[in-house]
C-alpha atoms as a PDB file:
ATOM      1  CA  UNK A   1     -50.327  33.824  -9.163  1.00  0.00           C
ATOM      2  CA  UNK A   2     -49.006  30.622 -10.631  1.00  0.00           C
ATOM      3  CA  UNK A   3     -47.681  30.325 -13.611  1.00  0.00           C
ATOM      4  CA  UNK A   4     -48.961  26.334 -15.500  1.00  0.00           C
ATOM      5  CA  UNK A   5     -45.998  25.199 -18.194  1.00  0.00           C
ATOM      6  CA  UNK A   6     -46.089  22.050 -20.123  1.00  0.00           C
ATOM      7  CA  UNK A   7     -42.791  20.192 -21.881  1.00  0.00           C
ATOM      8  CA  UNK A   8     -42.466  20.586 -25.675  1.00  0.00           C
ATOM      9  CA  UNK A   9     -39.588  19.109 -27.526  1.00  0.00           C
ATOM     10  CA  UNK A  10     -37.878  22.395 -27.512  1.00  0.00           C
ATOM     11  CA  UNK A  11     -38.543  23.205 -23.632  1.00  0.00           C
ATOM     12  CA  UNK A  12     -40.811  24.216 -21.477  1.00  0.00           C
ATOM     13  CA  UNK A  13     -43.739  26.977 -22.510  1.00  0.00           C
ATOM     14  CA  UNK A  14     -46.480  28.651 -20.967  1.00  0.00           C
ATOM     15  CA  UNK A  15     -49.896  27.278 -21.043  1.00  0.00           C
ATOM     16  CA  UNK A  16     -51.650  29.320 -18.488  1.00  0.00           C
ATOM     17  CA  UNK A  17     -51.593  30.604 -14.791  1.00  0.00           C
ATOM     18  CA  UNK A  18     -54.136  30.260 -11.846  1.00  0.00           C
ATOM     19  CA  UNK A  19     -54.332  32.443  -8.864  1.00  0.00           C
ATOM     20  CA  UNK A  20     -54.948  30.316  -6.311  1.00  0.00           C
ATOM     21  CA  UNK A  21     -52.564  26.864  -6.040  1.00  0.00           C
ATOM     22  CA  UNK A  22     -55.408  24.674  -6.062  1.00  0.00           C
ATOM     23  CA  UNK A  23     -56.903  25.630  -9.482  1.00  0.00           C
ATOM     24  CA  UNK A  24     -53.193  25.432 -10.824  1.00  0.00           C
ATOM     25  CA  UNK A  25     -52.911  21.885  -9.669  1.00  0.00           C
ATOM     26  CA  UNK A  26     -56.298  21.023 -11.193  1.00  0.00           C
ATOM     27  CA  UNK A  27     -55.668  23.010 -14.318  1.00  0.00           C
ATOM     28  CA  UNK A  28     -52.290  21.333 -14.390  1.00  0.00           C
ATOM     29  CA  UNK A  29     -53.398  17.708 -14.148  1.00  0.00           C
ATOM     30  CA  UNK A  30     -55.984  18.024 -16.681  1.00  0.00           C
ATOM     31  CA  UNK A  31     -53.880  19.534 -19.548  1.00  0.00           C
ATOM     32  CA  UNK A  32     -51.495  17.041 -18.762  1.00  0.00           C
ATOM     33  CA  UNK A  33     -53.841  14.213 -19.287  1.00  0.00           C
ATOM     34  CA  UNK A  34     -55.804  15.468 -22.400  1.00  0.00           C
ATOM     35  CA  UNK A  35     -52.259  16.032 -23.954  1.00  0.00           C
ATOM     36  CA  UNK A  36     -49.804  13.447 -22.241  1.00  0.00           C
ATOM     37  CA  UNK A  37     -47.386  16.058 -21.837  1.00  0.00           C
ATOM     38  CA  UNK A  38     -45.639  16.473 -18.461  1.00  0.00           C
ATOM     39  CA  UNK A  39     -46.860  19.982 -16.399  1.00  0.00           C
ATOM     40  CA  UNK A  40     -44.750  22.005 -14.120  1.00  0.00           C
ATOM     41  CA  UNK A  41     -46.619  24.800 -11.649  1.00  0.00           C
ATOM     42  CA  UNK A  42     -44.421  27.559 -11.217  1.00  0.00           C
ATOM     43  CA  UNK A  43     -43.932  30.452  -8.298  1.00  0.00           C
ATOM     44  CA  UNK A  44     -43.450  33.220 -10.863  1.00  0.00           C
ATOM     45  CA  UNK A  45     -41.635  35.770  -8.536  1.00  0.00           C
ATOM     46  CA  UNK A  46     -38.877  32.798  -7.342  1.00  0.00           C
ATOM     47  CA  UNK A  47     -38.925  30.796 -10.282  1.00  0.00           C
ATOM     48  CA  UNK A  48     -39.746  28.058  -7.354  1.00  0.00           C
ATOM     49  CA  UNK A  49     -41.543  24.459  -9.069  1.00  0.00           C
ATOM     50  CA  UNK A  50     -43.948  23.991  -6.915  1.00  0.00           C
ATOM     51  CA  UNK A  51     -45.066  20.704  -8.769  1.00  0.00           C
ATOM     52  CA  UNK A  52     -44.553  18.208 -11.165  1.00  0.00           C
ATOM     53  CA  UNK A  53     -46.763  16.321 -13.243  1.00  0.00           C
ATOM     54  CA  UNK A  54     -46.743  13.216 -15.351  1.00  0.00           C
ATOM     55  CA  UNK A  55     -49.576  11.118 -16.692  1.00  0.00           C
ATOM     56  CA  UNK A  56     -48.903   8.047 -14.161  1.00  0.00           C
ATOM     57  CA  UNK A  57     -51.860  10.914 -12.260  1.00  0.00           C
ATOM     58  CA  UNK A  58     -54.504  10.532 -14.785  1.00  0.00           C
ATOM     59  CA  UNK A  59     -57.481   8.208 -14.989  1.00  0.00           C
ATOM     60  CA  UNK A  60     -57.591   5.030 -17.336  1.00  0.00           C
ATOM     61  CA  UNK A  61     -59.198   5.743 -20.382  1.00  0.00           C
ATOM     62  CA  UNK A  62     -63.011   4.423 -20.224  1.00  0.00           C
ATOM     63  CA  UNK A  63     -63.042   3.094 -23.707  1.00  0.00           C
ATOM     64  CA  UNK A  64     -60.005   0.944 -22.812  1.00  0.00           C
ATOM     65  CA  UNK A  65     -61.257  -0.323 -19.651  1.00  0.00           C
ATOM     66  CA  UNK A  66     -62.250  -3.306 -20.928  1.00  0.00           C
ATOM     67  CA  UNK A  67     -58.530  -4.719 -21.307  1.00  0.00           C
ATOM     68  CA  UNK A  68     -58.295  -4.681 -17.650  1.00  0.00           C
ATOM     69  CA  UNK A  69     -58.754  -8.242 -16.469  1.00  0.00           C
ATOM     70  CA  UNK A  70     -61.362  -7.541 -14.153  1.00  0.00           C
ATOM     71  CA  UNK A  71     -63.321  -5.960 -16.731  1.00  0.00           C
ATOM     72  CA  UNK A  72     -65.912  -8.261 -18.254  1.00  0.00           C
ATOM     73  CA  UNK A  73     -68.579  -7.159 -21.752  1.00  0.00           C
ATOM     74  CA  UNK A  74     -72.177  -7.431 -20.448  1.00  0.00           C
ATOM     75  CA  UNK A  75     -72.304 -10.508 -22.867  1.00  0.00           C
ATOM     76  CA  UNK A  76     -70.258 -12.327 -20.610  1.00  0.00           C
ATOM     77  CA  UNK A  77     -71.791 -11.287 -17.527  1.00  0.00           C
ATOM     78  CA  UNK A  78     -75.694 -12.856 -18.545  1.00  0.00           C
ATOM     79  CA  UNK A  79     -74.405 -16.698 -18.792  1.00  0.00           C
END
């Protein structure tokens, strides 16, 4: 079992747990990103991290994918 914490302002808490690593990571990563808040996966019988992670993981936002350079309105594409 893993054990899935996220960082409050007052520490770290518990926000679930996964039994295989795999779903932890995945269940990890997307709490951080809907949130922002940095996840930790934790070896509950050691107390071992067995990850960290921070938002630089997640996925622009689509809605602000237009301030990317590359990104051009399909009004701008047609002329």
């Amino acid at each position: 079992m893993y054990i899935i914490e996220s960082l409050h302002p007052d520490g770290w808490r518990e926000q679930g747990s996964a039994r295989i690593e795999y779903w932890a990571y995945q269940e990890a990563q997307a709490r951080c990103c809907s949130d922002g808040r940095n996840t930790r996966i934790i070896e509950p019988l050691t107390r071992q991290i067995i990850a960290l992670i921070d938002t630089s993981s997640c996925r622009l936002n689509p809605a602000r994918a237009s301030d990317l350079p590359l990104c051009r309105e399909p009004s701008e594409l047609s002329g």
